[in-house]
C-alpha atoms as a PDB file:
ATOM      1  CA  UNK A   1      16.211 -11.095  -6.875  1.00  0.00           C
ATOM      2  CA  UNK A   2      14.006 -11.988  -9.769  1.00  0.00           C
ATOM      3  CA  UNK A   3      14.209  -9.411 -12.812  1.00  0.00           C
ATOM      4  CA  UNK A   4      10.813  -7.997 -13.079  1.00  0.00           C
ATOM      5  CA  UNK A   5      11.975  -6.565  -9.003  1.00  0.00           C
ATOM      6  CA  UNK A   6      15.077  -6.024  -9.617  1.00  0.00           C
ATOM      7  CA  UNK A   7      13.853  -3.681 -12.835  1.00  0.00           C
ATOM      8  CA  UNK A   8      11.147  -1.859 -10.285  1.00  0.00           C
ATOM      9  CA  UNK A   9      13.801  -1.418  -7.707  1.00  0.00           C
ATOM     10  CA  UNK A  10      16.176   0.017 -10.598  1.00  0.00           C
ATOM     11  CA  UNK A  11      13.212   2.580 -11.493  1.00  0.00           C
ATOM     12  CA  UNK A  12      12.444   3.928  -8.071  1.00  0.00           C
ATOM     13  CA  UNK A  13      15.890   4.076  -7.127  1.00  0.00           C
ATOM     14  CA  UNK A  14      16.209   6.551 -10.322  1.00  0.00           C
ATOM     15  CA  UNK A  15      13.361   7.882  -9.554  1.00  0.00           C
ATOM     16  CA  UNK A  16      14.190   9.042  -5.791  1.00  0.00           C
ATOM     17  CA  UNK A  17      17.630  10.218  -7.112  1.00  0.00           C
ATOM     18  CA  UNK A  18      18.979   7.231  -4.523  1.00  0.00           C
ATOM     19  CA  UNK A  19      21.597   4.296  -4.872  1.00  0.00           C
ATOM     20  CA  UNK A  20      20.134   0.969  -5.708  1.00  0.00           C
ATOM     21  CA  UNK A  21      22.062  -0.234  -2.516  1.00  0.00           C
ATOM     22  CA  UNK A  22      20.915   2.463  -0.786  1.00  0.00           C
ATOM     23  CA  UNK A  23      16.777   1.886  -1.209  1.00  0.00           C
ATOM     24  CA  UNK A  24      17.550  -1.386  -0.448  1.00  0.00           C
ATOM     25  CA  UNK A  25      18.818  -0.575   2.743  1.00  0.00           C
ATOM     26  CA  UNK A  26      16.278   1.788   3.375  1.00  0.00           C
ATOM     27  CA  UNK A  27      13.568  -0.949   2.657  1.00  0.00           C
ATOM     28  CA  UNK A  28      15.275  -3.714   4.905  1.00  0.00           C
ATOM     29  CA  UNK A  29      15.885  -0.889   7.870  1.00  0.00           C
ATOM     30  CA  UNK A  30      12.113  -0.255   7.530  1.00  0.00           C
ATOM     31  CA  UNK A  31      10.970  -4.243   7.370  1.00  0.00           C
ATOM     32  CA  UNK A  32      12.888  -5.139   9.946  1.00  0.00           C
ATOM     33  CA  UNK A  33      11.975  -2.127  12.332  1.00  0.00           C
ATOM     34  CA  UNK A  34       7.837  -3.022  11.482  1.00  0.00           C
ATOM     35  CA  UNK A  35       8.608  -7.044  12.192  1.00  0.00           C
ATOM     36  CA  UNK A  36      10.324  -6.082  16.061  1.00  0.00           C
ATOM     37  CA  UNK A  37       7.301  -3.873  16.203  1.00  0.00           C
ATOM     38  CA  UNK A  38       4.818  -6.614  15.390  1.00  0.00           C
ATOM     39  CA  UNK A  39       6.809  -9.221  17.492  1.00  0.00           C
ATOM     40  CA  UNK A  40       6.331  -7.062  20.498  1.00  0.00           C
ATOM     41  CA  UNK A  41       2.603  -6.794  19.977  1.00  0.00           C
ATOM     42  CA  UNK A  42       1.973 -10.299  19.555  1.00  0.00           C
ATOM     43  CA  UNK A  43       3.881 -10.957  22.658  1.00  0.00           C
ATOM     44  CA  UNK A  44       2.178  -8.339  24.799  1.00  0.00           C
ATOM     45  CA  UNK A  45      -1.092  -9.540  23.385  1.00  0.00           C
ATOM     46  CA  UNK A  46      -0.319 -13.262  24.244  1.00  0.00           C
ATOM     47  CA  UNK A  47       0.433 -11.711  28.108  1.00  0.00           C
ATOM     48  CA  UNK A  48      -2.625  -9.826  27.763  1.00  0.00           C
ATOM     49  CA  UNK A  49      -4.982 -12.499  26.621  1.00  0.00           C
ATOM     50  CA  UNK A  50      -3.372 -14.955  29.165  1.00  0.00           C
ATOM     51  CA  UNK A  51      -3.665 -12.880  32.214  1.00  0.00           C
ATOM     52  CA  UNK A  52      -6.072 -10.121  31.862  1.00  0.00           C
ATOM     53  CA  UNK A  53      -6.859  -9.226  35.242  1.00  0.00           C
ATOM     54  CA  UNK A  54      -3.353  -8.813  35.925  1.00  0.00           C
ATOM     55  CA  UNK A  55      -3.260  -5.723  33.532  1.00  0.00           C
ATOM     56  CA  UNK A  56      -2.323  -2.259  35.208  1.00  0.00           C
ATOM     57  CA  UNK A  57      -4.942  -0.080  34.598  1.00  0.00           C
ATOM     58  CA  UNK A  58      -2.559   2.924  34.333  1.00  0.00           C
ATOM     59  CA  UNK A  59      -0.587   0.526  31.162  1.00  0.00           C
ATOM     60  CA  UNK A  60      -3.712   0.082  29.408  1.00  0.00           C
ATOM     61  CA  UNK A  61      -4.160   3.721  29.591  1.00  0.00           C
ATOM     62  CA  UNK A  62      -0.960   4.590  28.105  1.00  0.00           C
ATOM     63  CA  UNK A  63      -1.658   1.590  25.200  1.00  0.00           C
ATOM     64  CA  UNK A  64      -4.816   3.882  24.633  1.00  0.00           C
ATOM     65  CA  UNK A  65      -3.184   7.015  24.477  1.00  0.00           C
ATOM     66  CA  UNK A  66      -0.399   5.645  22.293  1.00  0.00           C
ATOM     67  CA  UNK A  67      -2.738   3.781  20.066  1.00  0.00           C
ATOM     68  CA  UNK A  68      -4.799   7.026  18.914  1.00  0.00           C
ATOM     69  CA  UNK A  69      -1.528   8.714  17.862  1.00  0.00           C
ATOM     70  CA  UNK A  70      -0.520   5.614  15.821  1.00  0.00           C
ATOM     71  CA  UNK A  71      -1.170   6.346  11.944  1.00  0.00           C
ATOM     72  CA  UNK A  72      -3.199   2.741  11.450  1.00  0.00           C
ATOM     73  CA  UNK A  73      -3.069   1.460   7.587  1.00  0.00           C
ATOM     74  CA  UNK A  74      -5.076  -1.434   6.560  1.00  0.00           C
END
């Protein structure tokens, strides 16, 4: 870990009252959990794109629904 991170992890653990071990966890648990997420989109989007007329209309209505509750950052 280079030292101008390592010093920012330091401060926010302090800040948040936390472990340093234990924000790092936190961060990994939360990286990890967003990369299976994104894996599984790209491969349902690969399916998708491959072979669209095969999609179940009643799936692509439950993408939709799911999709507006989803809290989307850019």
């Amino acid at each position: 870990m280079s030292a101008p991170l390592f010093k920012e992890v330091t401060s926010v653990a302090k800040e948040l009252g936390v472990p340093r071990s234990q924000l790092i966890r936190t961060a990994l648990h939360d990286f990890l959990r967003r990369r299976r997420a994104e894996e599984i989109t790209a491969a349902l989007n690969r399916s998708w794109a491959a072979h669209p007329e095969e999609v179940d209309p009643f799936l692509q209505y439950l993408v939709y629904e799911g999709m507006k509750r989803t809290e989307w950052r850019e």
